[in-house]
PDB file of N, CA and C in Angstrom:
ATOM      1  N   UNK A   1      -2.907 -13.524  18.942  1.00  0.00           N
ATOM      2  CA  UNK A   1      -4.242 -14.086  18.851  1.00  0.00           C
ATOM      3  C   UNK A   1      -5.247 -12.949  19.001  1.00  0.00           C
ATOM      4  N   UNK A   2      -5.926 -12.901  18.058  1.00  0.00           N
ATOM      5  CA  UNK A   2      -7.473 -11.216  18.241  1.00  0.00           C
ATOM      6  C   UNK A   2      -7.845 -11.989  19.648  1.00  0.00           C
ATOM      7  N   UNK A   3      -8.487 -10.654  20.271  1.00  0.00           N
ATOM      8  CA  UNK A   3      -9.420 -10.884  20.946  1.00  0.00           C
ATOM      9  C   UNK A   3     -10.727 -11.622  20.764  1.00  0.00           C
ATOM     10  N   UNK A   4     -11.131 -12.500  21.970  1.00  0.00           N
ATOM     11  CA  UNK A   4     -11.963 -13.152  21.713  1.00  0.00           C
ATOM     12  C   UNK A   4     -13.438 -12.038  21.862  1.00  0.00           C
ATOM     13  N   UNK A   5     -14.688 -12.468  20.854  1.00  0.00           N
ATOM     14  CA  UNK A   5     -15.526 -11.508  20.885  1.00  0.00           C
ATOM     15  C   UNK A   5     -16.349 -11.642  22.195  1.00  0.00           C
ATOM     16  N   UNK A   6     -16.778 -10.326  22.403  1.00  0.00           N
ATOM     17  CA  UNK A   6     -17.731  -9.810  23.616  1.00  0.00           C
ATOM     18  C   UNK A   6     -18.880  -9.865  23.450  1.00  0.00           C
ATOM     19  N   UNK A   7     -19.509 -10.465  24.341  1.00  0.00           N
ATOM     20  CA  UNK A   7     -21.364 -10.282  24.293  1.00  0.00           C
ATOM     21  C   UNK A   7     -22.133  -8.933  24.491  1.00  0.00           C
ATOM     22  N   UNK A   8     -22.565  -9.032  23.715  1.00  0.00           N
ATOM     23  CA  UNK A   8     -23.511  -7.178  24.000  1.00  0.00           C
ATOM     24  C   UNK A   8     -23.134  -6.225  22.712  1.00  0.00           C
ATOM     25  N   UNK A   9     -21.986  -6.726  21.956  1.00  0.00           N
ATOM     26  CA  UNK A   9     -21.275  -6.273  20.753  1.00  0.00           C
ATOM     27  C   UNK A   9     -22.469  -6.073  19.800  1.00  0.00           C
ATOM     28  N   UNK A  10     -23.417  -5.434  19.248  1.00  0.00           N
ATOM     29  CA  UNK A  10     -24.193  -4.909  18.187  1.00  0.00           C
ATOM     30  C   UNK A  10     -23.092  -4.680  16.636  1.00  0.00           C
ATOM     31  N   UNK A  11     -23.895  -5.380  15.986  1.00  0.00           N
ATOM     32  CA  UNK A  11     -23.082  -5.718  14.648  1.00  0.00           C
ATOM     33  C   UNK A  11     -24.515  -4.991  14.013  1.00  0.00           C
ATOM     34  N   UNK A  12     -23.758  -4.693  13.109  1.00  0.00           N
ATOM     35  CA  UNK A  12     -24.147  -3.899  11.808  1.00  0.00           C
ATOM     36  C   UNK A  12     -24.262  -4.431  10.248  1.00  0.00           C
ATOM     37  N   UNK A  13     -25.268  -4.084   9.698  1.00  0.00           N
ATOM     38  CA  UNK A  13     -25.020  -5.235   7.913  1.00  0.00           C
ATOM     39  C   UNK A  13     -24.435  -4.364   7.196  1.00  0.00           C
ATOM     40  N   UNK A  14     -23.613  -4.942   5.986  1.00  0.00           N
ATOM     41  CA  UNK A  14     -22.719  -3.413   5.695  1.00  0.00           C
ATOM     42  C   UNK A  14     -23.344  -2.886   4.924  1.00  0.00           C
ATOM     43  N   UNK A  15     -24.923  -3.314   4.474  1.00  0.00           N
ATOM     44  CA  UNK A  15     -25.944  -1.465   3.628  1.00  0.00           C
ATOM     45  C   UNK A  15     -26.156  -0.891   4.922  1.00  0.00           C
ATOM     46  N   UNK A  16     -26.199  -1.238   5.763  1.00  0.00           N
ATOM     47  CA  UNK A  16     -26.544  -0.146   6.774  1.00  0.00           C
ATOM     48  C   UNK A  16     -25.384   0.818   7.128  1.00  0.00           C
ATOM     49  N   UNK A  17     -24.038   0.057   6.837  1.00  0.00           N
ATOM     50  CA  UNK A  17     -23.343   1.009   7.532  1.00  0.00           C
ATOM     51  C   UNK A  17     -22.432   1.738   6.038  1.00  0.00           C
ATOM     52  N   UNK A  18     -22.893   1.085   4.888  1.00  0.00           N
ATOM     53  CA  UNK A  18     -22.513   2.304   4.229  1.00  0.00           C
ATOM     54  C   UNK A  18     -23.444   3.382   3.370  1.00  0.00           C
ATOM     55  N   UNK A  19     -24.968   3.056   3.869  1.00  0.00           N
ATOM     56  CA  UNK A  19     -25.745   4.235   4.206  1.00  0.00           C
ATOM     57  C   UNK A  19     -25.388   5.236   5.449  1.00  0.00           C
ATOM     58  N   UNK A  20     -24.791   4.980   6.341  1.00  0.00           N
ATOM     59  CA  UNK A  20     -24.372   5.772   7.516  1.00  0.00           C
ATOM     60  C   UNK A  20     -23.076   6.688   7.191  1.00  0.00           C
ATOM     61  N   UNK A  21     -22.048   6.163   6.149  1.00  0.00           N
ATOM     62  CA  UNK A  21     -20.913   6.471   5.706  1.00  0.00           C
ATOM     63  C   UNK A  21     -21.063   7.126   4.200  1.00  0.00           C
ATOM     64  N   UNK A  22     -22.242   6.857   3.883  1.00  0.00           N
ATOM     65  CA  UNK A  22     -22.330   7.686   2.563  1.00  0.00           C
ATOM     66  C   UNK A  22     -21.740   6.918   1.443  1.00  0.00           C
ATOM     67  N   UNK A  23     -21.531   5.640   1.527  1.00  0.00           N
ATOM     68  CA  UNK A  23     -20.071   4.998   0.590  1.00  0.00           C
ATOM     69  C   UNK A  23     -21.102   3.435   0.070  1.00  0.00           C
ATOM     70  N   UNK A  24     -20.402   3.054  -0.880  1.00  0.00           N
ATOM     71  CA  UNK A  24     -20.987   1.493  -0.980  1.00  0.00           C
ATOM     72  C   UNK A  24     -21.060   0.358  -0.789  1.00  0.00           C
ATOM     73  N   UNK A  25     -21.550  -0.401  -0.680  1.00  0.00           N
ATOM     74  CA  UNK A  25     -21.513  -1.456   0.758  1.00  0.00           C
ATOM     75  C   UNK A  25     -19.812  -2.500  -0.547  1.00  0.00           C
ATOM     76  N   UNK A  26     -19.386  -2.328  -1.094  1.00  0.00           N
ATOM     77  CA  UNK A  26     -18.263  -2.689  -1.738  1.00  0.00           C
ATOM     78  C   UNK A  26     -17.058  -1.721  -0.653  1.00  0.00           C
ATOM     79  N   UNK A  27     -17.221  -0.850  -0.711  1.00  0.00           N
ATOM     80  CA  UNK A  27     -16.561   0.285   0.289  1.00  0.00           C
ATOM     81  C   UNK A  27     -16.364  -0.247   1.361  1.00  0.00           C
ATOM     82  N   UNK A  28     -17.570  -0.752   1.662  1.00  0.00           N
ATOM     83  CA  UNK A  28     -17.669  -1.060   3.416  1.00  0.00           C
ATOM     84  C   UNK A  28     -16.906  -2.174   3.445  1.00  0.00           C
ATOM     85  N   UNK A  29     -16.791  -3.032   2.658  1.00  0.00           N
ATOM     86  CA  UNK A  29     -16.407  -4.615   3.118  1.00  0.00           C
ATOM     87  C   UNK A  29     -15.113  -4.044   2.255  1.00  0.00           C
ATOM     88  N   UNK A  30     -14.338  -3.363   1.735  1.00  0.00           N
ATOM     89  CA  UNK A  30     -12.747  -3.469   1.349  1.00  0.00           C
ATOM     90  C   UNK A  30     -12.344  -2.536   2.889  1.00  0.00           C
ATOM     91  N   UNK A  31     -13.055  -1.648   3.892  1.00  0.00           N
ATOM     92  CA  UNK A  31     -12.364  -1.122   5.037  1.00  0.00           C
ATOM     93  C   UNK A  31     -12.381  -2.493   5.709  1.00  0.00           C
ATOM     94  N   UNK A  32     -13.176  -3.059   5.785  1.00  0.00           N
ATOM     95  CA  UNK A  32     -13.250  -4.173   6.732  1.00  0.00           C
ATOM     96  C   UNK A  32     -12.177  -4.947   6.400  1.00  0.00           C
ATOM     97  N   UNK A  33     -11.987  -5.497   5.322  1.00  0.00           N
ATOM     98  CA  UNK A  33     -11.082  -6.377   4.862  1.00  0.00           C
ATOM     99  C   UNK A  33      -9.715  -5.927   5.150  1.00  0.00           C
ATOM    100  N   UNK A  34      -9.658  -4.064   5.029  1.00  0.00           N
ATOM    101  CA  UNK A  34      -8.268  -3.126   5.194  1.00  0.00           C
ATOM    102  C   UNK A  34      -8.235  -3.432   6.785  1.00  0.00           C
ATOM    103  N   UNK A  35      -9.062  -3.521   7.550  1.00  0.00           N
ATOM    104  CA  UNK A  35      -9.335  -3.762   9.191  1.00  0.00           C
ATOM    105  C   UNK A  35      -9.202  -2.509   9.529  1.00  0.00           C
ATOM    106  N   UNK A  36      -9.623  -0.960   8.833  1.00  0.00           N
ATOM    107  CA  UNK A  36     -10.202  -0.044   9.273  1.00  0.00           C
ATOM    108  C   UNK A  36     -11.558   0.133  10.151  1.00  0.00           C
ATOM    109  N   UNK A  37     -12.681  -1.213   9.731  1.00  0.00           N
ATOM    110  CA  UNK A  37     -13.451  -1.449  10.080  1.00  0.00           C
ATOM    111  C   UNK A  37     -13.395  -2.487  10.646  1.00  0.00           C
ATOM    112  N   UNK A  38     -13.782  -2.713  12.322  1.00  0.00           N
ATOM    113  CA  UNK A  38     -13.731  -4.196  12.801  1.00  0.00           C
ATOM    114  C   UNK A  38     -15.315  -5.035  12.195  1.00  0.00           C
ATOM    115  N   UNK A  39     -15.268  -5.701  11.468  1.00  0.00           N
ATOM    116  CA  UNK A  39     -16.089  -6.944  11.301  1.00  0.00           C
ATOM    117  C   UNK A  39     -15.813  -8.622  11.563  1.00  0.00           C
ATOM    118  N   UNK A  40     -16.707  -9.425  11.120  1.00  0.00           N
ATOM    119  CA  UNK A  40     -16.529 -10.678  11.275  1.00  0.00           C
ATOM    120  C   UNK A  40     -17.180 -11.355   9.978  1.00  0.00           C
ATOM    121  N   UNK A  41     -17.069 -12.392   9.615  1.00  0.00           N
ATOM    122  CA  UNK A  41     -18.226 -13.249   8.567  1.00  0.00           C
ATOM    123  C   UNK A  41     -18.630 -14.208   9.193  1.00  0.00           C
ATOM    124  N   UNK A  42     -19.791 -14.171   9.126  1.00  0.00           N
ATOM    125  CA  UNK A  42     -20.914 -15.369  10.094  1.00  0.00           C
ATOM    126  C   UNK A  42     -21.782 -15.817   9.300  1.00  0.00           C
ATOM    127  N   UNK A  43     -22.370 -16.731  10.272  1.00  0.00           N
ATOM    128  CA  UNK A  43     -23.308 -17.637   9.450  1.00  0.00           C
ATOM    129  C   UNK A  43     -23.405 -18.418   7.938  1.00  0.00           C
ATOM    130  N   UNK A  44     -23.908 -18.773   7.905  1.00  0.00           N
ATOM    131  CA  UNK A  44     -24.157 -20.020   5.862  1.00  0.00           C
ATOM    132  C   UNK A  44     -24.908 -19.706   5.111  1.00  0.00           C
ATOM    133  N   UNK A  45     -24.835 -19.527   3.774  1.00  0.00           N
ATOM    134  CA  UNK A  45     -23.347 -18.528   3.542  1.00  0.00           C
ATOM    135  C   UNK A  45     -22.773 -17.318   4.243  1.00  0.00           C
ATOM    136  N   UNK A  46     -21.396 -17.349   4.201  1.00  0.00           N
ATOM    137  CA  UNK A  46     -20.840 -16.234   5.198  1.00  0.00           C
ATOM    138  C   UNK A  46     -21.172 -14.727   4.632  1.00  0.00           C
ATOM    139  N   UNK A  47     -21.541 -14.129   5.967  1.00  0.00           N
ATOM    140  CA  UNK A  47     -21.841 -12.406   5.428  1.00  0.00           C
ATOM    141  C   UNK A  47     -21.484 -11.720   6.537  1.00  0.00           C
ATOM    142  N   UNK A  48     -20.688 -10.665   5.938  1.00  0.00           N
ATOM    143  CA  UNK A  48     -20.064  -9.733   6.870  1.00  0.00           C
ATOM    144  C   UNK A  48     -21.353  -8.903   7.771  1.00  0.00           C
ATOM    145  N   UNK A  49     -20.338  -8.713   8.883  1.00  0.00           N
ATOM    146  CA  UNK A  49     -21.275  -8.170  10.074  1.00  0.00           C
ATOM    147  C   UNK A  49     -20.327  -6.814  10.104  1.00  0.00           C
ATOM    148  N   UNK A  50     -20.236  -5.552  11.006  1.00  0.00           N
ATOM    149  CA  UNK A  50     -19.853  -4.829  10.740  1.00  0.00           C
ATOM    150  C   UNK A  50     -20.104  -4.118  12.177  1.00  0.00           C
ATOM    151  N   UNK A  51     -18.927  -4.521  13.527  1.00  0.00           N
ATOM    152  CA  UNK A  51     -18.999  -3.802  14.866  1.00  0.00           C
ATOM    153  C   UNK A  51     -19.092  -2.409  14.658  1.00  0.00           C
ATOM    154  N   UNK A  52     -20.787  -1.518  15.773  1.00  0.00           N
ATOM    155  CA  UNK A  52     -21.338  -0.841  15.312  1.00  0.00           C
ATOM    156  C   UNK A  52     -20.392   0.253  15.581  1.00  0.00           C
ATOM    157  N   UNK A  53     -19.564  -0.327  16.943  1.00  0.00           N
ATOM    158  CA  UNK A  53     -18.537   0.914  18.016  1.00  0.00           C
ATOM    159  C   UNK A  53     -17.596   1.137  16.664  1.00  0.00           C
ATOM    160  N   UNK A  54     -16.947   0.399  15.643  1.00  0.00           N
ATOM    161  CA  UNK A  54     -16.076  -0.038  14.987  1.00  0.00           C
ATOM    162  C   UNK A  54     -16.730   1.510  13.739  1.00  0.00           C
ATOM    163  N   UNK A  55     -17.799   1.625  13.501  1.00  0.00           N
ATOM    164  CA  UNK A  55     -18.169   2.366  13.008  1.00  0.00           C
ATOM    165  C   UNK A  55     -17.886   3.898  13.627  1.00  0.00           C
ATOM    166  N   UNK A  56     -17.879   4.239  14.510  1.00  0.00           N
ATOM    167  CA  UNK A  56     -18.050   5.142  15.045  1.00  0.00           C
ATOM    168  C   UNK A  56     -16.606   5.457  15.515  1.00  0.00           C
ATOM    169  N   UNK A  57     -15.463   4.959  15.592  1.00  0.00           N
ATOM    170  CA  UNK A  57     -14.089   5.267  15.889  1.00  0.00           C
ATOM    171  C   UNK A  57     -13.560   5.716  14.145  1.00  0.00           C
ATOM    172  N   UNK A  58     -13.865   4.954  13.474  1.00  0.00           N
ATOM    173  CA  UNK A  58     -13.812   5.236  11.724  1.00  0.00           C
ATOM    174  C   UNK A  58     -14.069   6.487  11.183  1.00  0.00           C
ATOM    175  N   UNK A  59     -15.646   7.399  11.743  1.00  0.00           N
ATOM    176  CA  UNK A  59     -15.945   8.670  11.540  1.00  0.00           C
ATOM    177  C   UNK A  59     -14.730   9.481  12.748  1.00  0.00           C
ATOM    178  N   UNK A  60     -14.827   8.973  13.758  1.00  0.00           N
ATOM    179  CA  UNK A  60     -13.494   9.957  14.872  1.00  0.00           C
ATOM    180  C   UNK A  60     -12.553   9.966  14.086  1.00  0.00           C
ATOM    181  N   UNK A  61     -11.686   8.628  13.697  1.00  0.00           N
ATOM    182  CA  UNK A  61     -10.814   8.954  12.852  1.00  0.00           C
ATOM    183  C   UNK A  61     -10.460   9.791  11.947  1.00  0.00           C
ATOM    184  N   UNK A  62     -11.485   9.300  11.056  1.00  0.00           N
ATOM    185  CA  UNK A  62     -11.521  10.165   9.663  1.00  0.00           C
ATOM    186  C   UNK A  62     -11.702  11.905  10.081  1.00  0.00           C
ATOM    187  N   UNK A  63     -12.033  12.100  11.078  1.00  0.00           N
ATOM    188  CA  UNK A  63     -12.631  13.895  11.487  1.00  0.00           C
ATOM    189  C   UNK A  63     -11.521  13.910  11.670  1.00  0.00           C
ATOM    190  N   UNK A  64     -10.468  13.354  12.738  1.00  0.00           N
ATOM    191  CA  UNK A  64      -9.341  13.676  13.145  1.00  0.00           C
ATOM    192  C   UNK A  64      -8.322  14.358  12.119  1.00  0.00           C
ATOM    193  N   UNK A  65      -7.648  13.005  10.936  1.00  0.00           N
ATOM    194  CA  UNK A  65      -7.211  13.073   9.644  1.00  0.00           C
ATOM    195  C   UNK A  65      -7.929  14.488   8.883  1.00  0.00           C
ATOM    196  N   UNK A  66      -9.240  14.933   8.782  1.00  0.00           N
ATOM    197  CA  UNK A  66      -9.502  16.069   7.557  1.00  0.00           C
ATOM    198  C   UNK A  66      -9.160  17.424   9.014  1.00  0.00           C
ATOM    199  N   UNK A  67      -9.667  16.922  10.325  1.00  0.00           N
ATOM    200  CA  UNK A  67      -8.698  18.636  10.924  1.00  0.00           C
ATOM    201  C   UNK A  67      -7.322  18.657  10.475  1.00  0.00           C
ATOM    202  N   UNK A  68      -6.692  17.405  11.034  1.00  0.00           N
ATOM    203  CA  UNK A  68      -5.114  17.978  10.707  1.00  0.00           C
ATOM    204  C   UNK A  68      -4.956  18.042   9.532  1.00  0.00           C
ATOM    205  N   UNK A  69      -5.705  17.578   8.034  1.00  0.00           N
ATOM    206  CA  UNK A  69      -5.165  18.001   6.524  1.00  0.00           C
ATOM    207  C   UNK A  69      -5.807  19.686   6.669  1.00  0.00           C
ATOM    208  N   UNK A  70      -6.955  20.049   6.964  1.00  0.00           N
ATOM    209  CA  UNK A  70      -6.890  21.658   7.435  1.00  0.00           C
ATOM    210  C   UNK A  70      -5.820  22.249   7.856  1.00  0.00           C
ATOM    211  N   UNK A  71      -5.273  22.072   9.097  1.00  0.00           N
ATOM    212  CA  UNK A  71      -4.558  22.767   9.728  1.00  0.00           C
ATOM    213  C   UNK A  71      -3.317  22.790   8.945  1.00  0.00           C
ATOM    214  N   UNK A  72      -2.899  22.110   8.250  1.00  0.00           N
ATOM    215  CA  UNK A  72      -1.534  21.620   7.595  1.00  0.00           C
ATOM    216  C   UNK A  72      -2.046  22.893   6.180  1.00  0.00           C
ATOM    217  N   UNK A  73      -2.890  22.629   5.072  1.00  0.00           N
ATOM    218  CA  UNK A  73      -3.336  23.686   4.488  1.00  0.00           C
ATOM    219  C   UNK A  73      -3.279  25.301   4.964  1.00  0.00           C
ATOM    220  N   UNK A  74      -3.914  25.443   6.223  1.00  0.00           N
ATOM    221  CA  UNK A  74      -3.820  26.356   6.439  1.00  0.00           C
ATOM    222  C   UNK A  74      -2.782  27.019   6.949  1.00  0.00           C
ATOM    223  N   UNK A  75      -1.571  25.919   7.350  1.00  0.00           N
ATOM    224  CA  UNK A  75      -0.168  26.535   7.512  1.00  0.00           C
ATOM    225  C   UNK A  75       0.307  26.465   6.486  1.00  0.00           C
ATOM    226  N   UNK A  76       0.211  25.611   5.530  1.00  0.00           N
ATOM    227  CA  UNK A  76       0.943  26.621   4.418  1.00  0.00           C
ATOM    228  C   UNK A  76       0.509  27.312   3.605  1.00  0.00           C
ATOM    229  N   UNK A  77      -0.202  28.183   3.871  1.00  0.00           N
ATOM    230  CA  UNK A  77      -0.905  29.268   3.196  1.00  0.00           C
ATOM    231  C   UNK A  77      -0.406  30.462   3.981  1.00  0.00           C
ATOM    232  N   UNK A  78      -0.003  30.301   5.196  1.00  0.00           N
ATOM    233  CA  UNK A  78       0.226  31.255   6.039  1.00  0.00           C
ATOM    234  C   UNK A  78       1.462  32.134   5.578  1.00  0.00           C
ATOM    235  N   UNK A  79       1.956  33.134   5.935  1.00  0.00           N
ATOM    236  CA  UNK A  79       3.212  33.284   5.511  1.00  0.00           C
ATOM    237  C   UNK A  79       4.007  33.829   7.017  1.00  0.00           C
ATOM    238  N   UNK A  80       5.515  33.449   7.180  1.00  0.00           N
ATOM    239  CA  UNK A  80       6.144  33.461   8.099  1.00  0.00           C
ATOM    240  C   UNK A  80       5.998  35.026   9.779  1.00  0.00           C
ATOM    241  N   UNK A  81       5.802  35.959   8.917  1.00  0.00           N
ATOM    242  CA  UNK A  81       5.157  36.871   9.648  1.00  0.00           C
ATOM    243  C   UNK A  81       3.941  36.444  10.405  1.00  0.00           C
ATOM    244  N   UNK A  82       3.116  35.851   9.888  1.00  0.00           N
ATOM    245  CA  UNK A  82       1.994  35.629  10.578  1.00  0.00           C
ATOM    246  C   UNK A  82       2.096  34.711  11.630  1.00  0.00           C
ATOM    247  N   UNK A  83       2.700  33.809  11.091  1.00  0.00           N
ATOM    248  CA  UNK A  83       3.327  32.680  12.314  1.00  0.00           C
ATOM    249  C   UNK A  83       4.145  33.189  13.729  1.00  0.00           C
ATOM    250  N   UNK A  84       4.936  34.250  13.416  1.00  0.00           N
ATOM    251  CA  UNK A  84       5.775  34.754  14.507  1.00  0.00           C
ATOM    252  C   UNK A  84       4.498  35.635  15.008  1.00  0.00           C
ATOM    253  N   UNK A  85       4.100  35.991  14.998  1.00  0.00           N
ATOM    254  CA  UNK A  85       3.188  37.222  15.131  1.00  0.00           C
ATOM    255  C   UNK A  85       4.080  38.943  14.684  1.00  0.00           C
ATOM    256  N   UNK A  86       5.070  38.865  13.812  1.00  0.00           N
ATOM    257  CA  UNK A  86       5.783  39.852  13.434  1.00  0.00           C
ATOM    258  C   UNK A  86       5.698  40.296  12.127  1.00  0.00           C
ATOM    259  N   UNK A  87       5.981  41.675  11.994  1.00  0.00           N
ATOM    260  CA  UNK A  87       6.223  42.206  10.468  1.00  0.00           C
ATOM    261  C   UNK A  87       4.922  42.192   9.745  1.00  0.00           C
ATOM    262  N   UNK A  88       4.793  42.205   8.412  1.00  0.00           N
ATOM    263  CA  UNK A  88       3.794  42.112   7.440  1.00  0.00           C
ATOM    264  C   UNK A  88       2.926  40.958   7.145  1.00  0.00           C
ATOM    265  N   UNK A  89       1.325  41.166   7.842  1.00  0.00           N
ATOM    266  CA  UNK A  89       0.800  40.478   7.347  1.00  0.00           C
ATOM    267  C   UNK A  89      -0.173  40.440   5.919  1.00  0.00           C
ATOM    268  N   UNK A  90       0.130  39.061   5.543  1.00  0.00           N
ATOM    269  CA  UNK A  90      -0.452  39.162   3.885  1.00  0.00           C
ATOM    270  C   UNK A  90      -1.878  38.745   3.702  1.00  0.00           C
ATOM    271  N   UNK A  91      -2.249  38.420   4.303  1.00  0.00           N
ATOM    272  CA  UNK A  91      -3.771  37.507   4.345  1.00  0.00           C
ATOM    273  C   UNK A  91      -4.481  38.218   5.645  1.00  0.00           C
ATOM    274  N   UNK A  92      -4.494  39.108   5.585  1.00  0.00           N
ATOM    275  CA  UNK A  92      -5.013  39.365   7.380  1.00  0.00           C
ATOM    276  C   UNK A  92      -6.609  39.299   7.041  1.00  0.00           C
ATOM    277  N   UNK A  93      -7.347  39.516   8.542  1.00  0.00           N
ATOM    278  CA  UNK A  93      -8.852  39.287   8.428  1.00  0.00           C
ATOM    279  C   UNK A  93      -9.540  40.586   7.935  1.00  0.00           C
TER     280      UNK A  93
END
């Protein structure tokens, strides 16, 4: 069973939050729907709301995911010397 919702929760409309994300509010409501994004649909007719915290774990995320696709790039670019700290380096500074 989800959790039942919390009072004090600030919801978001999704042009706002995919002006914040750079993306289109079509964008915004297929993460939501993916439940990358926590939202809800309220009110008559129903329209997505878009938890603001829910926003802000999404950018952590996503930073998280492009360091480690860096770091992963930049190990394999490396070559085995450099890694040991031994022998010939090919890329040095």
């Amino acid at each position: 069973m989800p959790d039942a919702p919390t009072f004090g929760v600030r919801y978001l409309d999704p042009a706002q939050v995919a002006e914040l994300l750079g993306v289109t509010v079509d964008e915004v409501i297929a993460l939501a729907l993916e439940r990358r994004l926590r939202g809800i649909k309220t009110g008559t007719p129903a329209r997505w709301r878009i938890e603001e915290a829910s926003v802000a774990d999404y950018i952590e995320d996503e930073t998280e995911a492009t360091r480690r696709h860096a770091l992963w790039e930049g190990s394999n670019a490396a070559s085995f010397p450099e890694l040991w700290g031994t022998g010939i380096v090919r890329h040095g500074d």
